[in-house]
Protein backbone atom coordinates (compact mmCIF):
# COMPACT_ATOMS: atom_id res chain seq x y z
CA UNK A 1 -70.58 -20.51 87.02
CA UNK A 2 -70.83 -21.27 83.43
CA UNK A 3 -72.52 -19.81 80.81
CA UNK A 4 -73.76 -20.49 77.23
CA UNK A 5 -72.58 -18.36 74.34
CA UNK A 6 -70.68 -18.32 70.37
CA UNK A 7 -67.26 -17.96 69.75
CA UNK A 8 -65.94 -14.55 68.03
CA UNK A 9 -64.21 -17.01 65.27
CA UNK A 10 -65.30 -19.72 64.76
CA UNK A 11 -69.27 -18.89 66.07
CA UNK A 12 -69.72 -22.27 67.55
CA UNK A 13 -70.76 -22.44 70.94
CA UNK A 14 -68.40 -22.35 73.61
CA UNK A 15 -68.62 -22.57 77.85
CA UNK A 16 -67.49 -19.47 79.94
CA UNK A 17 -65.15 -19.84 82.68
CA UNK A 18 -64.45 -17.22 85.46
CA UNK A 19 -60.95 -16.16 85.38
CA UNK A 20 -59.67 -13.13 86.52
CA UNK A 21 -56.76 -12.09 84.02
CA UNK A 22 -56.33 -12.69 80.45
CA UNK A 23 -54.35 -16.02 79.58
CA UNK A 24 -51.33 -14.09 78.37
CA UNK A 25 -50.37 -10.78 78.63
CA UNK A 26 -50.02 -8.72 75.58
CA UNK A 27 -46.84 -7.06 76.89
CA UNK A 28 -44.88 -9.87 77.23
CA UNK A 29 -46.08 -11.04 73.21
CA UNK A 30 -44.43 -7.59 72.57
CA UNK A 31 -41.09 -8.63 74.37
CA UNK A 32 -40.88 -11.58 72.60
CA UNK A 33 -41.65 -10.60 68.81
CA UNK A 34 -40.95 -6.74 68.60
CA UNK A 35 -41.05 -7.21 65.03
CA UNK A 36 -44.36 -8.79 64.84
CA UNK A 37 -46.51 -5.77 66.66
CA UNK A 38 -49.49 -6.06 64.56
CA UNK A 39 -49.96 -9.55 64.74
CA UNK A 40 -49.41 -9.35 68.56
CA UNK A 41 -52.23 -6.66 68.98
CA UNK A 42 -54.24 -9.17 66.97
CA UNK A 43 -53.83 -11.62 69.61
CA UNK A 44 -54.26 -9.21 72.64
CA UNK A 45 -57.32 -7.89 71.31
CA UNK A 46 -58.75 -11.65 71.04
CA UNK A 47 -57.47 -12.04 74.50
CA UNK A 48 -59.45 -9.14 75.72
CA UNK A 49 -62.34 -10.34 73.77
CA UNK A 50 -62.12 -13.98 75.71
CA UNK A 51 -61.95 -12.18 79.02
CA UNK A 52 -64.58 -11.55 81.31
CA UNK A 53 -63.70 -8.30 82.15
CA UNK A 54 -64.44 -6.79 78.40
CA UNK A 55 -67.20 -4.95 78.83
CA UNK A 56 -67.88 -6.09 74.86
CA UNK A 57 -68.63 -9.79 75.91
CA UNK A 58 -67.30 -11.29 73.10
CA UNK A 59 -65.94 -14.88 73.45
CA UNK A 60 -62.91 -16.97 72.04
CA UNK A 61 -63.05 -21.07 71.71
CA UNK A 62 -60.07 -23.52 72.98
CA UNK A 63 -59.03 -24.61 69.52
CA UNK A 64 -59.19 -20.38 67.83
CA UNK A 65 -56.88 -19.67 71.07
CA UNK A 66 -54.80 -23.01 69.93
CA UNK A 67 -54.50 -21.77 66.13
CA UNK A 68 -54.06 -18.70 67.18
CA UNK A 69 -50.62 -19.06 69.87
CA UNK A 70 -49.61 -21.67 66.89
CA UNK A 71 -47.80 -19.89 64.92
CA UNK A 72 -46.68 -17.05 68.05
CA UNK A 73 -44.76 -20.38 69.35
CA UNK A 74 -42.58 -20.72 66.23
CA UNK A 75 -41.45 -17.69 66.27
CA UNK A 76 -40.66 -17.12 69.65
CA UNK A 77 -38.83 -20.34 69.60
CA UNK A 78 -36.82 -18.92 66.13
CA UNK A 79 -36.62 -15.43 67.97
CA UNK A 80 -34.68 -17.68 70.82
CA UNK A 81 -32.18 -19.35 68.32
CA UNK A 82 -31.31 -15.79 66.75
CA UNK A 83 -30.93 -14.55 70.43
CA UNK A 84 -28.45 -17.02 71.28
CA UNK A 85 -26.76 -17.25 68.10
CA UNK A 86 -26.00 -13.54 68.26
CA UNK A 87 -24.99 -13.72 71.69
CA UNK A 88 -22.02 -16.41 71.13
CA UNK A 89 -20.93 -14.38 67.95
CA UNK A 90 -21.03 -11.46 70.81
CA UNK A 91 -19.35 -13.19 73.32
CA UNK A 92 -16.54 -14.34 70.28
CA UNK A 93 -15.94 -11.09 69.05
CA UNK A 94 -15.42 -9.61 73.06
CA UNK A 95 -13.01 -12.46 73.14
CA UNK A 96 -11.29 -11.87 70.12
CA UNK A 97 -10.75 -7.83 70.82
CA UNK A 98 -10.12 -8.39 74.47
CA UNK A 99 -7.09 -10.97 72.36
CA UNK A 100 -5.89 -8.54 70.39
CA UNK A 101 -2.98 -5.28 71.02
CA UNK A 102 -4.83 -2.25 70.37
CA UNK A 103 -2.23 -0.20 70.57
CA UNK A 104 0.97 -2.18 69.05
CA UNK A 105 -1.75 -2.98 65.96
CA UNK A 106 -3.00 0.01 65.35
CA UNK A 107 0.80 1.62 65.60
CA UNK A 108 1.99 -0.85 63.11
CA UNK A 109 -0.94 -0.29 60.24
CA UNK A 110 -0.53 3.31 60.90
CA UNK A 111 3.34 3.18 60.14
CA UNK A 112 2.58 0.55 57.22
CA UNK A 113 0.29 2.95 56.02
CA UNK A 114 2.68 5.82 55.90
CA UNK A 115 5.46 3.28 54.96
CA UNK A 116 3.07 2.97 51.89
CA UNK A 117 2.18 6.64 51.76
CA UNK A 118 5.51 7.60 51.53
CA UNK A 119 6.26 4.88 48.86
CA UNK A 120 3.22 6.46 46.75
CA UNK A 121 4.63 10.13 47.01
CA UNK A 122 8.63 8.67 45.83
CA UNK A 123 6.78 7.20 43.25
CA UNK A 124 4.65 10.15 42.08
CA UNK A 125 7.91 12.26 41.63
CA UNK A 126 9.57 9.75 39.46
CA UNK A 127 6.41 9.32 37.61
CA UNK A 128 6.45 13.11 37.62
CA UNK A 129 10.10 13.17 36.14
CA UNK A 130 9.22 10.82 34.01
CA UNK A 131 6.17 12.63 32.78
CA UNK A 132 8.26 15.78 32.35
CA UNK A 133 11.36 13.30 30.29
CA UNK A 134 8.50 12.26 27.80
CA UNK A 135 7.13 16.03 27.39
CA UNK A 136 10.02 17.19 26.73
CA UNK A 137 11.18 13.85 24.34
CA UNK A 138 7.86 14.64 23.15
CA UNK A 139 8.12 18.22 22.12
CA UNK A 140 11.27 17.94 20.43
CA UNK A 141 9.97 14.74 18.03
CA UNK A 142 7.45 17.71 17.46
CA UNK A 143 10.34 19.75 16.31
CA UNK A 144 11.88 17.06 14.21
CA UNK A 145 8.26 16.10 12.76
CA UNK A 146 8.48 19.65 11.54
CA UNK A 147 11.54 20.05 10.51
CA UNK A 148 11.27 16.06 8.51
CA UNK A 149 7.57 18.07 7.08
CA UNK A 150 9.81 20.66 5.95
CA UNK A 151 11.94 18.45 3.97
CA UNK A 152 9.73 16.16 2.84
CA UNK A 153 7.89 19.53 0.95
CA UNK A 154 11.11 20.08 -0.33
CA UNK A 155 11.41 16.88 -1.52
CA UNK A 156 8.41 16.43 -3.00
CA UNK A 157 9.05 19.79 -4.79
CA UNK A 158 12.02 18.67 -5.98
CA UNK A 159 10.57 15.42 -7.28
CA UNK A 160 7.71 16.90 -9.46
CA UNK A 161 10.93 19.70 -10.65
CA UNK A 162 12.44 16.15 -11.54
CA UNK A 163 9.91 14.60 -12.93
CA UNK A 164 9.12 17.38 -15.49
CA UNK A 165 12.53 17.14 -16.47
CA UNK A 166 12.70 13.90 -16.61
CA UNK A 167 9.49 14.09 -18.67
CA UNK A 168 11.17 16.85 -20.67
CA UNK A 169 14.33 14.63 -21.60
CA UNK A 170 12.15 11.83 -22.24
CA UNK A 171 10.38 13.67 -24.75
CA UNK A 172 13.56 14.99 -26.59
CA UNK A 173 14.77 11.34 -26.44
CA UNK A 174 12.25 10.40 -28.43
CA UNK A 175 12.33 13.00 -30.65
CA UNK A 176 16.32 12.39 -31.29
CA UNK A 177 15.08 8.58 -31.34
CA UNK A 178 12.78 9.13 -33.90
CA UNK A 179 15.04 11.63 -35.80
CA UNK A 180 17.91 9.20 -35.72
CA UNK A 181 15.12 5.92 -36.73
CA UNK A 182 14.93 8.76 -39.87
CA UNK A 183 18.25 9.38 -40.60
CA UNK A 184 19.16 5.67 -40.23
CA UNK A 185 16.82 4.94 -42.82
CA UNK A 186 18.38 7.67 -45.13
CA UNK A 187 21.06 6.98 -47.13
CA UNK A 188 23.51 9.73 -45.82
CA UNK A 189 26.00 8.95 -49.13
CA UNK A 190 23.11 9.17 -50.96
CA UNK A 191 22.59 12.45 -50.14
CA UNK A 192 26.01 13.76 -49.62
CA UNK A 193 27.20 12.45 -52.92
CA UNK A 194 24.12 12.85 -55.21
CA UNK A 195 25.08 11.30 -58.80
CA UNK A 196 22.72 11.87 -61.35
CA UNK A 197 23.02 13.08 -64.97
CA UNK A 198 22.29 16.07 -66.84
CA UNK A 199 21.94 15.44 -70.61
CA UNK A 200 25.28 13.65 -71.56
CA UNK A 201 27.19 14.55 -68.27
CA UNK A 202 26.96 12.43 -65.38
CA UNK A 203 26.59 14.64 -62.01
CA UNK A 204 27.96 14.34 -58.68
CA UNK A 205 26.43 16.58 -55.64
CA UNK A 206 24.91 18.89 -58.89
CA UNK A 207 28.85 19.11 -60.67
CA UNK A 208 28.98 18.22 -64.17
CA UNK A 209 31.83 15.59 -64.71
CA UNK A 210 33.02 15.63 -68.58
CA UNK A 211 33.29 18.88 -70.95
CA UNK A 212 31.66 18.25 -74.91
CA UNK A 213 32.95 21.10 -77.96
CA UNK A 214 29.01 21.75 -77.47
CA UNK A 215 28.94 22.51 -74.01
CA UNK A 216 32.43 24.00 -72.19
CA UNK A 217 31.89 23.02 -68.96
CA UNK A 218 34.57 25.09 -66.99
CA UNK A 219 37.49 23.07 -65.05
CA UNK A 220 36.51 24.57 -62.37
CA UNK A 221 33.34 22.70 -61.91
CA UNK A 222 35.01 19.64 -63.30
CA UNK A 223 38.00 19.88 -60.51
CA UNK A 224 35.53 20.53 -57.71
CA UNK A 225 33.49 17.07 -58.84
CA UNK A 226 37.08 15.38 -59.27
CA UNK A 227 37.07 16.01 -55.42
CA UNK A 228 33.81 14.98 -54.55
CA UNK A 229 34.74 11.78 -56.27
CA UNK A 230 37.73 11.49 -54.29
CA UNK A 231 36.27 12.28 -50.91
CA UNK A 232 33.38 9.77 -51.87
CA UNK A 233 35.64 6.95 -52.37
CA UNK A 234 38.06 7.45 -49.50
CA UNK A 235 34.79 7.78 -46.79
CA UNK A 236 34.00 3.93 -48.68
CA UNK A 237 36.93 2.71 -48.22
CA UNK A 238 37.10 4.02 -44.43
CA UNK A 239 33.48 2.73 -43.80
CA UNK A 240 34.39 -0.25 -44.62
CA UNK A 241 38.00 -0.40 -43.02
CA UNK A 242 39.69 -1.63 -46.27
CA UNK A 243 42.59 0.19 -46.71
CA UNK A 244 43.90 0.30 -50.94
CA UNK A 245 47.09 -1.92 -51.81
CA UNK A 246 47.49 -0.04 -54.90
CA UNK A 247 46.89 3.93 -54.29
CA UNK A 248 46.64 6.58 -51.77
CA UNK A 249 43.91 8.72 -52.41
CA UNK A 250 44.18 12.63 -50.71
CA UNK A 251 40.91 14.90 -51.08
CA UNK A 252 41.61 18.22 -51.08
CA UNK A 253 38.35 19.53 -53.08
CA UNK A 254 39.15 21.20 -56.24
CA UNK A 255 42.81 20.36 -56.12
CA UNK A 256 42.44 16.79 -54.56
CA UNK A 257 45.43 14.12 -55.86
CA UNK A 258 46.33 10.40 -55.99
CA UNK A 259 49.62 8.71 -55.52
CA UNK A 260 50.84 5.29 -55.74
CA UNK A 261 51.44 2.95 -52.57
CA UNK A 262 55.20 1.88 -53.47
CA UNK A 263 55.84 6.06 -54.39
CA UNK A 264 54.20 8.26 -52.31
CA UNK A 265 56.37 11.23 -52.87
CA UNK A 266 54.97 11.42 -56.67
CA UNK A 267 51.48 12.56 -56.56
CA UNK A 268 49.39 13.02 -59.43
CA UNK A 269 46.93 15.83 -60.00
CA UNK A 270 43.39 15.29 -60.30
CA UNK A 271 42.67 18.98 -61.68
CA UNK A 272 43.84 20.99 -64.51
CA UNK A 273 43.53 24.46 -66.08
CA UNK A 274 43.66 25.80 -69.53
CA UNK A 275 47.13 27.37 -68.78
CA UNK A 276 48.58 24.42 -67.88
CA UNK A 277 46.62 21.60 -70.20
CA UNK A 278 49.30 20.84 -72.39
CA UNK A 279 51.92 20.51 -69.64
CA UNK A 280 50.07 18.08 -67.31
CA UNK A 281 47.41 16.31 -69.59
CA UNK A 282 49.82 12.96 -69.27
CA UNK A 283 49.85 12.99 -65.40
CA UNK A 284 46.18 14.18 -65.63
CA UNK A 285 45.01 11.05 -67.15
CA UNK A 286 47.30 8.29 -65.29
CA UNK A 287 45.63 10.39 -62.09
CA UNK A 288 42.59 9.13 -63.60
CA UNK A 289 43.59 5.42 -64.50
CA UNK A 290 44.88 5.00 -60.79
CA UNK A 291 42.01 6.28 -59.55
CA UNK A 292 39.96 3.80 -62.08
CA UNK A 293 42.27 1.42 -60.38
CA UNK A 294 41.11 2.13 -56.95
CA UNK A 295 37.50 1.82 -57.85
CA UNK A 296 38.10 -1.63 -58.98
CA UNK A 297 40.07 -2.68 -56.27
CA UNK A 298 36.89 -1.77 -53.63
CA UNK A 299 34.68 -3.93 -55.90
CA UNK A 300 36.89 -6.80 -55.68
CA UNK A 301 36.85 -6.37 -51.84
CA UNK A 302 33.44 -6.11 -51.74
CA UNK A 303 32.90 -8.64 -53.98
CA UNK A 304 35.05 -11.42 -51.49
CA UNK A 305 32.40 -10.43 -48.81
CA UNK A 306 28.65 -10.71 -51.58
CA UNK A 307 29.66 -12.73 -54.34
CA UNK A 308 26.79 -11.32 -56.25
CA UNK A 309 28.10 -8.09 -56.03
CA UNK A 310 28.23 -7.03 -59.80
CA UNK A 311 29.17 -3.20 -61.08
CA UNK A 312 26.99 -1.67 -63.88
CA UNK A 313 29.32 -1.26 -66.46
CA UNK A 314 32.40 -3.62 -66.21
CA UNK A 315 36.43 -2.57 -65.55
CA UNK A 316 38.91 -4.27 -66.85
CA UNK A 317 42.31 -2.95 -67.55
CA UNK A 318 41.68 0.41 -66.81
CA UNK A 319 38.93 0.47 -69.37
CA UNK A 320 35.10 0.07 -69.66
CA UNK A 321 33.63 -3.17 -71.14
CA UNK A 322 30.95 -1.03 -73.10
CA UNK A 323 32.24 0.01 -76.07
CA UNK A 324 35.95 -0.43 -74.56
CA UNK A 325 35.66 3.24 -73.53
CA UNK A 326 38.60 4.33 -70.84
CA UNK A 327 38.65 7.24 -68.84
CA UNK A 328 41.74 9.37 -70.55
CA UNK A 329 41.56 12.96 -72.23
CA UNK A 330 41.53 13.77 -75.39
CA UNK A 331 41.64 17.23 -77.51
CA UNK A 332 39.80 15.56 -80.53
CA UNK A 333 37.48 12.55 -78.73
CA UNK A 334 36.25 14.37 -75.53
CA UNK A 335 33.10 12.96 -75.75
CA UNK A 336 34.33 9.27 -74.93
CA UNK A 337 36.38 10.92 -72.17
CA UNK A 338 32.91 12.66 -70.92
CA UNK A 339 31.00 8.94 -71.83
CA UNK A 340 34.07 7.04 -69.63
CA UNK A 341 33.30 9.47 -67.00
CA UNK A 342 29.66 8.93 -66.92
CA UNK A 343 30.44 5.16 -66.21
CA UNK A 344 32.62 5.77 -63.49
CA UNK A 345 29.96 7.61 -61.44
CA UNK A 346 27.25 4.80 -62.09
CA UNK A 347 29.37 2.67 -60.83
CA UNK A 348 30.40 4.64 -57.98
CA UNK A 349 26.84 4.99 -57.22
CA UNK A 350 26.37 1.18 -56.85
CA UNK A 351 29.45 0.96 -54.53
CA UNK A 352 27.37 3.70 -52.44
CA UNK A 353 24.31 0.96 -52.16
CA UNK A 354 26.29 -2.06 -51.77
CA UNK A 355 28.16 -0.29 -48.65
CA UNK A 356 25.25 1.14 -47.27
CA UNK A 357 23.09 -1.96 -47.56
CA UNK A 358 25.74 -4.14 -46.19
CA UNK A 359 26.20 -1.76 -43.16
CA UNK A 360 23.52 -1.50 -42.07
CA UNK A 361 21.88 -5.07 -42.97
């Protein structure tokens, strides 16, 4: 019996066939793709729809059923390959445990593993004694990092303790620097031995040198500048290491004497009194002439070394060139005597510059 009616899909119109059951069941769909429930309901419900027995009389086409148990095809055929893929790996695995030793394996990783358990604890208590080594190493660098703290504090103390020494010193050493830059430009002579004159006298360290009828200048100011003289020309003669061929000069200060090289034993006064003027005038004024001597003999000297070395007033044979004046004492003339005199220490005064100058040039 056939009848005329539209398809649920499509809506074209399709023939009815009797048939007593649906063309698939819906349970086995389900067996197949457990997955894919929702789709398979899809399918039973169109299923129903085709059959005869729905009470809703709703029909299906060929080609929607077709389109329909398409794609349900593929993926029971995938569904299959998984099935039997998983079922060799299965079937591998069974094979490979029934293979193995279950008990001789699992003994042996369970003694390597507390092989290597007991391995880790040796090592932890080395580590451990090592770790205690290095604390210990540890805390007593601590103890010498203190202790080097300690002394470099000290150290650095006694650094800035040197340093304002050092600073101290350095500042006296320039001081004495420029002190001695100020004596070396001072004449020391100069000022130890200061000739001058004072009206006719000539003066030596402020000690008048020559007496006058108008002024009676006591002997002993006159001995005292005799010895000044002396010392004056013995400190030239040592600063410049000459030593006199002729005479031996000794200064003794007010009583300072002069003796000749060849006869030392006879030495001749350079002072006098009034007691005893008479009595020694004659030795008194060859003392004199020798030391005139003397005087000319550091000129020549000095002279060898600066040939333009020239003295103020001129000796020559014990005497001055000026007026032929020589140094000798006289009761009735003592006013040449105090002229002669007055030479000397000009002359004396030049030796001073030339020995200076040339020691320290």
């Amino acid at each position: 019996m056939e009848d005329k009616s539209r398809c649920y899909y499509c809506k074209i119109q399709v023939s009815l066939v009797d048939s007593d059951q649906p063309l698939i069941s819906s349970n086995l769909l389900q067996d197949l793709l457990p997955y894919n429930s929702e789709k398979i309901v899809e399918i039973d419900r169109v299923l129903l729809l085709a059959s005869k027995s729905h009470p809703s009389q709703q029909y299906v086409c060929l080609n929607c059923l077709e389109n329909l148990f398409a794609p349900i095809e593929k993926e029971t055929d995938l569904a299959t390959m998984n099935k039997k893929s998983l079922e060799e790996h299965l079937n591998l695995f069974k094979k490979e445990l029934e293979q193995q030793t279950p008990d001789n394996s699992d003994n042996s990783l369970i003694l390597a593993l507390e092989q290597k358990l007991q391995n880790l604890k040796n090592e932890s208590e080395i580590l451990a004694e090592e770790l205690l080594k290095h604390e210990n190493t540890l805390s007593e660098l601590k103890k010498e990092e203190q202790g080097y703290w300690i002394d470099a504090n000290k150290t650095e103390m006694d650094l800035l303790l040197f340093e304002e020494g050092h600073s101290e010193v350095t500042q006296r050493l320039k001081i004495a620097e420029d002190e001695l830059k100020y004596l070396s430009s001072i004449n020391v002579l100069n000022e130890l031995f200061y000739i001058s004159t004072c009206n006719q006298f000539g003066t030596i360290s402020g000690l008048r040198l020559g007496r006058l009828d108008s002024d009676m200048v006591t002997w002993d100011e006159i001995n005292a500048a005799w010895g000044h003289c002396v010392l004056l020309l013995s400190t030239l003669f040592r600063m410049k290491g000459f030593v006199s061929a002729q005479c031996i000069l000794y200064p003794l200060g007010n009583c300072s004497r002069i003796s000749q090289v060849h006869d030392t034993e006879k030495k001749y006064d350079l002072f006098i009194t009034d007691p005893s003027f008479s009595k020694n005038l004659s030795k008194y004024n060859l003392a004199q002439s020798l030391f005139l001597d003397v005087i000319y003999e550091l000129s020549l000297l000095l002279e060898a070394e600066c040939p333009r070395l020239s003295l103020p007033v001129k000796i020559e044979n014990r005497m001055f060139k000026v007026n032929t004046v020589e140094i000798k004492l006289d009761a009735g003339n003592k006013e040449a005597w105090t002229r002669g005199l007055k030479y000397m220490l000009q002359d004396l005064k030049y030796l001073i510059y030339i020995c200076v100058k040339e020691d320290y040039a």
